[in-house]
Protein backbone atom coordinates (compact mmCIF):
# COMPACT_ATOMS: atom_id res chain seq x y z
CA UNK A 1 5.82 -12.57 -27.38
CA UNK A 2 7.51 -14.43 -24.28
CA UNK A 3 8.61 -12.37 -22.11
CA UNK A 4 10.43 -12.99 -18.87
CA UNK A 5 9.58 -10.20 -15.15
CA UNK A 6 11.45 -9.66 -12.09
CA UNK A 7 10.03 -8.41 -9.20
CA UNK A 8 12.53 -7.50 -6.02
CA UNK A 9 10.97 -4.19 -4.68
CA UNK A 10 10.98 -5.90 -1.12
CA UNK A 11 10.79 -9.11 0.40
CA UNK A 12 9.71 -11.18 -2.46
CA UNK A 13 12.15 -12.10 -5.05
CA UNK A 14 9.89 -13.20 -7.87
CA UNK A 15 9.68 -14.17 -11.59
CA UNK A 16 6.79 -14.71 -13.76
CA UNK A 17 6.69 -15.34 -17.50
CA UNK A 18 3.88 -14.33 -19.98
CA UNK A 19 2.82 -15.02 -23.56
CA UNK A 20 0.46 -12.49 -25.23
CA UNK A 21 -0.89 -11.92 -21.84
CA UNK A 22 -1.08 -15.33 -20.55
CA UNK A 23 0.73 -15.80 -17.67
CA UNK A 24 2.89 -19.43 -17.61
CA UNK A 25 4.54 -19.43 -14.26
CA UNK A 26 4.79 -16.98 -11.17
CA UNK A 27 7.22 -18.66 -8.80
CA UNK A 28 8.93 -16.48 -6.20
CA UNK A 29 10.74 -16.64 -2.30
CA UNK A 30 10.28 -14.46 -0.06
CA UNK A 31 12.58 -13.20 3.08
CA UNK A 32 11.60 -14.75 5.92
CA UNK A 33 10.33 -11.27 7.95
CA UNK A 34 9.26 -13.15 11.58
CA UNK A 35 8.96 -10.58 13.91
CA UNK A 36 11.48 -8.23 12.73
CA UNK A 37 11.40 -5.48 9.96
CA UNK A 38 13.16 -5.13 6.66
CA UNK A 39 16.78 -4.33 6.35
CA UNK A 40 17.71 -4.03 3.05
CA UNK A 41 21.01 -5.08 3.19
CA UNK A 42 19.72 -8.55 4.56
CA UNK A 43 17.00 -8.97 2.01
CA UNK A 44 19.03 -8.37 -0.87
CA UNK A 45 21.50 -10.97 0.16
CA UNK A 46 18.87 -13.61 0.01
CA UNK A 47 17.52 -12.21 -3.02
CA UNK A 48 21.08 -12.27 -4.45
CA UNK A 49 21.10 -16.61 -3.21
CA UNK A 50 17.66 -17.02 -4.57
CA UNK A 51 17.50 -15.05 -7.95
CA UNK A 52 19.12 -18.08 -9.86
CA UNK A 53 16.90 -20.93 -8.88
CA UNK A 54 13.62 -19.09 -8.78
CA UNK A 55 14.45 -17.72 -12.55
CA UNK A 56 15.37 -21.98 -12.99
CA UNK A 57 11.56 -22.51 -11.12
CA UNK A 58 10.19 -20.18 -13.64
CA UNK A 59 11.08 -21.48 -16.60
CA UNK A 60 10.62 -25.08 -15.84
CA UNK A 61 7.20 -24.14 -14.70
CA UNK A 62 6.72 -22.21 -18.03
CA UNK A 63 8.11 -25.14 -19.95
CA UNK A 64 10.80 -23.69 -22.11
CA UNK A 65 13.85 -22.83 -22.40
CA UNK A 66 16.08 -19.72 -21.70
CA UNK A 67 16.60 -19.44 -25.55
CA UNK A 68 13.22 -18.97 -25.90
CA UNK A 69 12.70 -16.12 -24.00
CA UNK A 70 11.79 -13.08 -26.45
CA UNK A 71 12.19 -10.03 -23.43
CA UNK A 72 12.88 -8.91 -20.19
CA UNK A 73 10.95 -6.73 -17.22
CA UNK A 74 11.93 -5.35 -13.96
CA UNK A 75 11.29 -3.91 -11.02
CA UNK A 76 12.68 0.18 -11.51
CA UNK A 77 10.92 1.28 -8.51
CA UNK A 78 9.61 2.44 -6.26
CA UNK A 79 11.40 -0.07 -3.76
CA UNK A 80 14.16 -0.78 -1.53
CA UNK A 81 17.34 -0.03 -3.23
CA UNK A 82 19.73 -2.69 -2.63
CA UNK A 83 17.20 -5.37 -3.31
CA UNK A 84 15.97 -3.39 -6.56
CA UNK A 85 19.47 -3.95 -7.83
CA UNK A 86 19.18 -7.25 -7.18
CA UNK A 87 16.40 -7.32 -9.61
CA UNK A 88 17.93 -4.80 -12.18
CA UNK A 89 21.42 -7.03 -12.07
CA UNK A 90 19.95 -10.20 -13.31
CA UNK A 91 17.63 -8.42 -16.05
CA UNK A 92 20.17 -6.95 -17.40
CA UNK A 93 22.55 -10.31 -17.32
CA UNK A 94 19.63 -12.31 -19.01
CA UNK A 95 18.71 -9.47 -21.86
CA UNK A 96 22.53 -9.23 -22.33
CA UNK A 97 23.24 -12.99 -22.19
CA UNK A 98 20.18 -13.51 -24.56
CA UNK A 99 20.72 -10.45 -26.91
CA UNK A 100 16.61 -9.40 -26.07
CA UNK A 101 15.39 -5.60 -25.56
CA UNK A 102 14.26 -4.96 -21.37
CA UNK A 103 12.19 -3.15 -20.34
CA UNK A 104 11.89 -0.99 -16.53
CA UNK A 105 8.38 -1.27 -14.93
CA UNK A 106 6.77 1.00 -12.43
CA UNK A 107 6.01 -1.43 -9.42
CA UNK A 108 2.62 0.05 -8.88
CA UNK A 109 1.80 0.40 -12.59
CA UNK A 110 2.14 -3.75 -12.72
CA UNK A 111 -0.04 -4.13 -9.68
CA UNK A 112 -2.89 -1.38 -11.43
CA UNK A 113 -2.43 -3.54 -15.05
CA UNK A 114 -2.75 -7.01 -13.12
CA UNK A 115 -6.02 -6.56 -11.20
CA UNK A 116 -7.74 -4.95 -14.24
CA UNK A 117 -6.71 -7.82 -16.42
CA UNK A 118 -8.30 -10.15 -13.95
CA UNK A 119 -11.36 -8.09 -12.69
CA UNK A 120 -12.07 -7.33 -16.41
CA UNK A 121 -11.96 -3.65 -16.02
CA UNK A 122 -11.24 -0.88 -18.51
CA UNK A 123 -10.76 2.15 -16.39
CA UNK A 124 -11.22 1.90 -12.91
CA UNK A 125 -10.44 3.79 -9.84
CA UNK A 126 -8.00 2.26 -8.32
CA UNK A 127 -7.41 2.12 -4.65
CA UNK A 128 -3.81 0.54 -4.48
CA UNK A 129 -2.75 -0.41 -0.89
CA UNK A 130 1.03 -1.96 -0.40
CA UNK A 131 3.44 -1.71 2.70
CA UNK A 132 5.29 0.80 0.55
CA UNK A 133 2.24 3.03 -0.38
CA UNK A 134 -1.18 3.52 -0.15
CA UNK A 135 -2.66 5.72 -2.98
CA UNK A 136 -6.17 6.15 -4.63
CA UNK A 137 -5.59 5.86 -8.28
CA UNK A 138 -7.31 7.30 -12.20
CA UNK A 139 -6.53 7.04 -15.36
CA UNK A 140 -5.78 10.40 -17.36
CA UNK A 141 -6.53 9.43 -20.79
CA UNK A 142 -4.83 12.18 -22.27
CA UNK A 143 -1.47 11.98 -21.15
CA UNK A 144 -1.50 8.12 -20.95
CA UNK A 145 -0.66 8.24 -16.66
CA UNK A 146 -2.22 7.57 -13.98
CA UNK A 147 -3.28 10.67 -11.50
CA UNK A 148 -3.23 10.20 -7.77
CA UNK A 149 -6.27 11.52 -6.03
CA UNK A 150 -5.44 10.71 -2.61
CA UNK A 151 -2.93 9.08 -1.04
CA UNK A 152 -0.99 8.85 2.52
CA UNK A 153 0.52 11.89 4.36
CA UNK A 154 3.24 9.19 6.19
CA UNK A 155 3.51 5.89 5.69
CA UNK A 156 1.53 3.28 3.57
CA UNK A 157 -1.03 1.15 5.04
CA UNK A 158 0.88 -2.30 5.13
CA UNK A 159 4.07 -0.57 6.64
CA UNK A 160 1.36 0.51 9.51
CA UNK A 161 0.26 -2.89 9.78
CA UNK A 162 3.47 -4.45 10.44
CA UNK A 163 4.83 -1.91 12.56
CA UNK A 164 2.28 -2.42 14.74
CA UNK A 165 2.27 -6.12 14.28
CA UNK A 166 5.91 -5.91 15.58
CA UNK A 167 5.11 -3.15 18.19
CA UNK A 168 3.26 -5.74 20.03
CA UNK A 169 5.17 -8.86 19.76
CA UNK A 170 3.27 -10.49 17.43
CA UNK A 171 5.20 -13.14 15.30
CA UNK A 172 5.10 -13.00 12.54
CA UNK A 173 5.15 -9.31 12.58
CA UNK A 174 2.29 -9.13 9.51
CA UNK A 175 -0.60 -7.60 8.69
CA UNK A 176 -2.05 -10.98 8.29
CA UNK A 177 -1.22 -11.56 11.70
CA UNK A 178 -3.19 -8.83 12.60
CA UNK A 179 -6.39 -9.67 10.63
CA UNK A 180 -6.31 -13.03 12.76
CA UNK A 181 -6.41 -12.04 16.02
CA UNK A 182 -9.22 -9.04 15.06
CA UNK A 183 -11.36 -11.66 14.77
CA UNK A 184 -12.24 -11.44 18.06
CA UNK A 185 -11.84 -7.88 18.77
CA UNK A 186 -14.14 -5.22 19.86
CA UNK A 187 -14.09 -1.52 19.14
CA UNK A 188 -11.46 1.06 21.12
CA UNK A 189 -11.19 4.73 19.66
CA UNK A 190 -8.52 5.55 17.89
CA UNK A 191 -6.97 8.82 15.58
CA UNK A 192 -9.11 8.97 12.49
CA UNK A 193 -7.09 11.22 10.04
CA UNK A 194 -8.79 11.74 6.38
CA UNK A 195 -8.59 15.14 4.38
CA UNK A 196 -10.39 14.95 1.55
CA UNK A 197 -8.76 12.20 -0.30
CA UNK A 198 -5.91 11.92 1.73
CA UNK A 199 -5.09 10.01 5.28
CA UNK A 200 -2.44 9.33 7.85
CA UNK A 201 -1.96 6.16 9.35
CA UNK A 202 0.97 6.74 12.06
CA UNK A 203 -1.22 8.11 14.61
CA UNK A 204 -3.17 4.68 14.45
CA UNK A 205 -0.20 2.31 15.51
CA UNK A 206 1.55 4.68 17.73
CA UNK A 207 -1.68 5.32 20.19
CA UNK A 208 -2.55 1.50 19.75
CA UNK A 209 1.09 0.28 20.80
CA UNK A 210 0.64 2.81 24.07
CA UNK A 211 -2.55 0.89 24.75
CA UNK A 212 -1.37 -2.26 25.12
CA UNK A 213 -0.81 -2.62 28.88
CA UNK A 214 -4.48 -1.89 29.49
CA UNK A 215 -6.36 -3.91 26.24
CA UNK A 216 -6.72 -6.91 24.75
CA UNK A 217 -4.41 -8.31 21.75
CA UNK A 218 -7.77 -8.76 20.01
CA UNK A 219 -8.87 -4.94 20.45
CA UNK A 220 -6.33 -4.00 19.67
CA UNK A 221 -5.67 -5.62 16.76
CA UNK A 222 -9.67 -4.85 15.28
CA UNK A 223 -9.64 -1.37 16.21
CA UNK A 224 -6.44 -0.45 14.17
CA UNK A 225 -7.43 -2.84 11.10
CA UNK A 226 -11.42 -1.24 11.54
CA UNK A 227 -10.12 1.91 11.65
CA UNK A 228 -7.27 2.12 8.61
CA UNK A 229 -9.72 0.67 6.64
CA UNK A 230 -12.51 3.18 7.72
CA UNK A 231 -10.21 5.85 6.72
CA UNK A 232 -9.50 4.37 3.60
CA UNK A 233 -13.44 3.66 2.41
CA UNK A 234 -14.00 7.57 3.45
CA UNK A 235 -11.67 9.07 0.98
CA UNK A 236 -12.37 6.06 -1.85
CA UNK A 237 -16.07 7.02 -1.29
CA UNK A 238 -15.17 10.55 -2.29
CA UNK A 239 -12.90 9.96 -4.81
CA UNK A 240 -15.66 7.61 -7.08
CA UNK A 241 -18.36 10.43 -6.64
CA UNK A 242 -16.23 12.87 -7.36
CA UNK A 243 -14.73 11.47 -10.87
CA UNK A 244 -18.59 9.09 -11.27
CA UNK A 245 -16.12 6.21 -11.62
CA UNK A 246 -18.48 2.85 -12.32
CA UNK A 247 -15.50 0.85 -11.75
CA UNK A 248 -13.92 0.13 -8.59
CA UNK A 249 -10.80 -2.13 -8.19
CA UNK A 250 -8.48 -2.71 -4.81
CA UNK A 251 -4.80 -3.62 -6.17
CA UNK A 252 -1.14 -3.97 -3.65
CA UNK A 253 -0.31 -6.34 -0.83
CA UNK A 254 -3.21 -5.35 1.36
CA UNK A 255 -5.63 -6.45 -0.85
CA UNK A 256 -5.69 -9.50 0.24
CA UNK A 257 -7.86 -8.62 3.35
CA UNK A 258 -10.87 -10.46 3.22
CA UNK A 259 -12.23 -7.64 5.56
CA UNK A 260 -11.40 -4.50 2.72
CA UNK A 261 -12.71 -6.04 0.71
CA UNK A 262 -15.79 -6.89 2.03
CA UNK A 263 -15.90 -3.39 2.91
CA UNK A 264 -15.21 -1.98 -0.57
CA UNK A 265 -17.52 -4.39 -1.90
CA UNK A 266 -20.23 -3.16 0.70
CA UNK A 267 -19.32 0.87 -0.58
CA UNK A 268 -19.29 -0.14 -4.28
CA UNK A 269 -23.03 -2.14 -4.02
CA UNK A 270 -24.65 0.87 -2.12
CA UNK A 271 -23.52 3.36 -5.15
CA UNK A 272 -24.04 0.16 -8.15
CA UNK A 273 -20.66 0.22 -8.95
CA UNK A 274 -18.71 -2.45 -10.24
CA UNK A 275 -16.42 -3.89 -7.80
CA UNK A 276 -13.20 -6.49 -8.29
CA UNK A 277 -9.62 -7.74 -7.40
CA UNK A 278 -7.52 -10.31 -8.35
CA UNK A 279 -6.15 -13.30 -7.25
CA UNK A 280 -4.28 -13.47 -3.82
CA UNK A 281 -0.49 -14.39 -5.41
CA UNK A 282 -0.94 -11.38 -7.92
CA UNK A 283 -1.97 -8.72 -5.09
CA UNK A 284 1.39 -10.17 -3.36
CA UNK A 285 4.26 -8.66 -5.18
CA UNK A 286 5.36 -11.13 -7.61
CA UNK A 287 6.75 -11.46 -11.13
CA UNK A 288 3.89 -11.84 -13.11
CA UNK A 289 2.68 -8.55 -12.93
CA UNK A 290 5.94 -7.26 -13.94
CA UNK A 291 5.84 -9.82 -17.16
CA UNK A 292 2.73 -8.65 -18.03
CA UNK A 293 3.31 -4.70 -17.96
CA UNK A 294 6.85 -5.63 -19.69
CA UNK A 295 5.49 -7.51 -22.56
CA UNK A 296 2.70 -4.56 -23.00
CA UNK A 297 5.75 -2.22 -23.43
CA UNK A 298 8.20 -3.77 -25.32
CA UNK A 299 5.10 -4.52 -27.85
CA UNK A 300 4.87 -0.83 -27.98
CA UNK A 301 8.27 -0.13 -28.47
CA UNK A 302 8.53 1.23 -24.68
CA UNK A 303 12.41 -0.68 -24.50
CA UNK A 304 15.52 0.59 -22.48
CA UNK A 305 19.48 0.15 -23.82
CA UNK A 306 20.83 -1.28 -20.51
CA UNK A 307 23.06 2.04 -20.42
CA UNK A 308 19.57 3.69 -19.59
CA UNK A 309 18.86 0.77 -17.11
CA UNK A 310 18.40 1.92 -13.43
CA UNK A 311 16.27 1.94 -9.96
CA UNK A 312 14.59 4.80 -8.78
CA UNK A 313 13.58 4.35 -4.86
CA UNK A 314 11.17 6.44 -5.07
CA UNK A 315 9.60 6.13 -8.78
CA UNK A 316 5.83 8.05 -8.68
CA UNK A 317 3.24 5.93 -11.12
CA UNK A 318 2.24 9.56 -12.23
CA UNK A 319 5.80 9.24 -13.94
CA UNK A 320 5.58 6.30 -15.71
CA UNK A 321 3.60 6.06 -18.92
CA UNK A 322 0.58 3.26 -18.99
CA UNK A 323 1.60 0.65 -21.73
């Protein structure tokens, strides 16, 4: 089956296109966040300028045509709303225009399905870590959804990141930004909040930002990463004894620190678990992921009418049923 994703939770606007699984393109553009936040409004409008020619990128990547294309995926939620319906919109114009069944994907569900299809993993527990979310993550066989173990008291992980990122001046305001520059940090205390399999990250940036009259960029910078991450091992720790999980996969935005991972991958060896991730563009939202989840669905009859078509800002992966 060819089916055709949108992602548009955020800042990314992208599209991928699958076949049985394989992806054929994953092109996407992103709004251009410098050292300012998200306003929705804003983002949507360039999502709105760039849907057209990054569906265009997609297909010519792919190598077909429109005609071809056999269903649609996108983006329900969770997400930003006006740049959700950005998404939703031209699904629904392309399933309409095309006469194909759609299909509405939980966002954090297609980030889960991706990184097990590329760490080869079965059933994993999942630590998924966005700017939207950060959650710690296992199957339920029975009812066919995931279960959250854990998962932030405020604010996701990323959204920490930047906020801090932006606190500080740094440009651009990203978590990336951050990882840089803790290079060369050294160690300064800051709030360490875990309960059980639960954390809070606010306390990190807002101490940090008050900080930064009297320490370095650089300490800064490696005490909050060292720190959110430290919090985030703790509770993963406890979640994989607790459910003897022998599969551990990182999934979301934040994923792509090298330095989580290398601490994950440190935490999984000393138990002998199995440890994996995917490829950097498919922890970055993209479109892919929502291709791939879509195609799994509509194969299992999981379509929408586009009179059931919607967002849902705040759409929990416990509600959504694993295709």
């Amino acid at each position: 089956m060819l089916v055709l994703g949108i992602e548009s939770s955020a800042h990314t606007f992208g599209v991928g296109i699958v076949r049985n699984g394989k992806i054929l393109a994953n092109p996407k553009a992103m709004f251009k966040i410098e050292n300012k936040g998200l306003i929705p409004a804003e983002v949507a409008e360039t999502h709105a300028v760039n849907a057209a020619g990054v569906v265009s990128d997609a297909l010519e990547l792919a190598g077909i045509k429109m005609r071809e294309i056999q269903g649609v995926g996108y983006t329900r939620g969770p997400g930003l709303g006006p740049c959700l319906q950005v998404g939703e919109l031209t699904a629904k114009t392309i399933a309409k225009r095309l006469g194909v069944a759609i299909a509405q994907v939980n966002h954090a569900m297609a980030h889960v399905e991706i990184t097990k299809k590329f760490a080869k993993m079965q059933d994993p527990l999942v630590l998924y870590v966005s700017g939207g979310n950060s959650q710690i993550l296992k199957k339920n066989e029975k009812f066919l959804h995931y279960s959250v173990l854990g998962e932030t008291f405020d604010i996701g992980v990323g959204n920490m990141l930047d906020s801090f990122a932006r606190e500080i001046g740094l440009n651009p305001a990203w978590g990336s930004t951050v990882a840089r520059l803790a290079e060369g940090g050294r160690y300064v205390k800051l709030p360490y909040k875990v309960k059980g399999m639960d954390f809070s990250f606010t306390g990190i940036a807002t101490s940090a930002a008050k900080m930064k009259e009297r320490e370095s960029v650089e300490d800064l910078c490696f005490s909050v990463q060292e720190t959110a991450f430290s919090m985030l091992c703790e509770a993963t720790e406890r979640a994989m004894l607790l459910t003897r999980s022998r599969e551990l996969c990182v999934c979301g935005g934040v994923a792509q620190s090298n330095r989580l991972r290398q601490m994950l991958g440190l935490l999984a060896k000393e138990h002998k678990v199995r440890f994996g991730y995917a490829p950097d563009q498919f922890n970055a939202d993209n479109g892919a992921m929502i291709a791939f989840v879509a195609e799994k669905m509509l194969k299992r009859g999981m379509e929408s009418k586009l009179s059931e078509c919607g967002i849902e800002q705040r759409y929990r992966i416990e509600d959504a049923v694993i295709a």
